[in-house]
Protein backbone atom coordinates (compact mmCIF):
# COMPACT_ATOMS: atom_id res chain seq x y z
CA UNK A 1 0.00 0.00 0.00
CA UNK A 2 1.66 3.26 -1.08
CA UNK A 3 2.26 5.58 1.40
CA UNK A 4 1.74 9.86 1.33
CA UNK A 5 4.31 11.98 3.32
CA UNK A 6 2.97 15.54 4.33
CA UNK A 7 6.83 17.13 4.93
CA UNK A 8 7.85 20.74 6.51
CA UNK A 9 11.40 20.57 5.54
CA UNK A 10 12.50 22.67 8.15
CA UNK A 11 12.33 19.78 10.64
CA UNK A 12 15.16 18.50 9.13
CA UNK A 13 17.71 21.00 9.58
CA UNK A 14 19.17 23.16 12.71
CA UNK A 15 19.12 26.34 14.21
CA UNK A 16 21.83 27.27 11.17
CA UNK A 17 20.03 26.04 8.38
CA UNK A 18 22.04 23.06 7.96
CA UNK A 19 21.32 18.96 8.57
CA UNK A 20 22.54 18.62 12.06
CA UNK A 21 25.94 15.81 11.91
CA UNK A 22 23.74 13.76 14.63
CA UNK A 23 20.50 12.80 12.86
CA UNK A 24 19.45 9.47 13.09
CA UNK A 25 20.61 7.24 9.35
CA UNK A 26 16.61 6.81 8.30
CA UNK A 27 15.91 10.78 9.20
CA UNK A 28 18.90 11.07 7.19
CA UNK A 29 17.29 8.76 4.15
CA UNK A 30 14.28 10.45 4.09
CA UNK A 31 15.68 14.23 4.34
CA UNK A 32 17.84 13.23 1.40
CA UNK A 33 15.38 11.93 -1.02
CA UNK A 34 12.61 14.56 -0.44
CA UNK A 35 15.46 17.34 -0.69
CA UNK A 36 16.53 15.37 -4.05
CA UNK A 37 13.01 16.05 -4.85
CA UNK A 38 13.31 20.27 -3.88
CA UNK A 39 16.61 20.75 -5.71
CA UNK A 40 15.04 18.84 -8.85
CA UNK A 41 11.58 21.06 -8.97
CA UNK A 42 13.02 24.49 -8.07
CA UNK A 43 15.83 24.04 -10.13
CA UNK A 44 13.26 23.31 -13.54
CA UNK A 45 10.69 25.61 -12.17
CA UNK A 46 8.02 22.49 -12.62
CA UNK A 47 4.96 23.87 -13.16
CA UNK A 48 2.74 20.58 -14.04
CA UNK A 49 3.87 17.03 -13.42
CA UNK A 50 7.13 16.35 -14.80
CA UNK A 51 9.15 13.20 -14.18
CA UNK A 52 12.73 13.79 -12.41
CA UNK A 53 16.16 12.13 -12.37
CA UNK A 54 14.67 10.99 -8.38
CA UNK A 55 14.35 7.28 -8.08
CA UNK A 56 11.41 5.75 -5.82
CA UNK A 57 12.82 4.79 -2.43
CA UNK A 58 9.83 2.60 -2.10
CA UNK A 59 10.45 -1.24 -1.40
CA UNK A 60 7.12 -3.08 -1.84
CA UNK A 61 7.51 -6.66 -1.17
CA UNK A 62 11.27 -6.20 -0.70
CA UNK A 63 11.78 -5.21 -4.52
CA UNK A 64 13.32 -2.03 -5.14
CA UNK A 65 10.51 0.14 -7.15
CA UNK A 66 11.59 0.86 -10.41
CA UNK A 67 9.99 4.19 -11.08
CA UNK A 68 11.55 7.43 -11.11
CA UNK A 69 9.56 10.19 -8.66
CA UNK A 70 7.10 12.40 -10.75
CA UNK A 71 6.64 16.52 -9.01
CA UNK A 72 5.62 19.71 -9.34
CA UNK A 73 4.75 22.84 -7.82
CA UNK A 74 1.19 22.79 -6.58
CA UNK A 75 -1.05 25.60 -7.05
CA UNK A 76 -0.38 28.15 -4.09
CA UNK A 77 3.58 28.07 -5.94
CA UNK A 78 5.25 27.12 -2.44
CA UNK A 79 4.09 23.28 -2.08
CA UNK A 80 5.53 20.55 -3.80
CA UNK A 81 3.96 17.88 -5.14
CA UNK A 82 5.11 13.99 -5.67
CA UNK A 83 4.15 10.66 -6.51
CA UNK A 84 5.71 7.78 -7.80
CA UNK A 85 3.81 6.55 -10.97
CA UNK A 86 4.43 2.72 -10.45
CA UNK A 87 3.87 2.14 -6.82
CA UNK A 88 1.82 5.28 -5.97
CA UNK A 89 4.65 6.47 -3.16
CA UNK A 90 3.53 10.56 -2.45
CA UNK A 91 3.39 13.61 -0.80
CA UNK A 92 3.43 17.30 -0.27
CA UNK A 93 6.95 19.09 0.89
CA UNK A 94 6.25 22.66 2.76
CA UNK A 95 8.81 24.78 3.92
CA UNK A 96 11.72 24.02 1.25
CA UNK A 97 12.21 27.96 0.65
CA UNK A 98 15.60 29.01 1.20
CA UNK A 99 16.91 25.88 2.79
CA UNK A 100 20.02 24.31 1.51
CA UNK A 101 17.91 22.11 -1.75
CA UNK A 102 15.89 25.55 -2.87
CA UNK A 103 17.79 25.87 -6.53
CA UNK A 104 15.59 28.17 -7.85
CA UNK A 105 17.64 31.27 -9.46
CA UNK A 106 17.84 35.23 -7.81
């Protein structure tokens, strides 16, 4: 059953802005893929569902998923939408602005 991640990417980083040396290895996992995720859509300025370069990090029945993660900028411009076309994997992201994966241009 696919699951859907509701994400404020600020609880991922410290005080500084940064990903703090001590967070747990599957905080770590998860901070990394949905910031994969930010740097991809900012950086293209995805308006309407585009597929990235982000593989699924979804294992259904122990088999890697074999889709690459579709996003996109919902309609208020500051959430960012997911999902994984194969297994269904998806989410919002809030709070990405001006952390270390916002790529979009000054």
């Amino acid at each position: 059953m696919p699951m859907t991640y509701v994400t404020n990417m600020q609880h991922f980083l410290d005080e500084n802005g940064a990903v703090p040396e001590d967070i747990p290895g599957p905080a770590l996992n998860i901070a990394l893929f949905l910031g994969s995720i930010v740097g991809w859509v900012t950086s293209h300025q995805a308006r309407q569902q585009a597929r990235t370069n982000v593989p699924c990090r979804r294992s259904p029945g122990r088999r890697r998923c074999s889709g690459n993660v579709h996003a996109w900028f919902g309609a208020d411009g500051s959430t960012i939408i997911w999902e994984c076309p194969f297994c269904h994997d998806n989410g919002t992201i809030r709070s990405w602005e001006d952390t270390l994966w916002d790529r979009r241009r000054a």
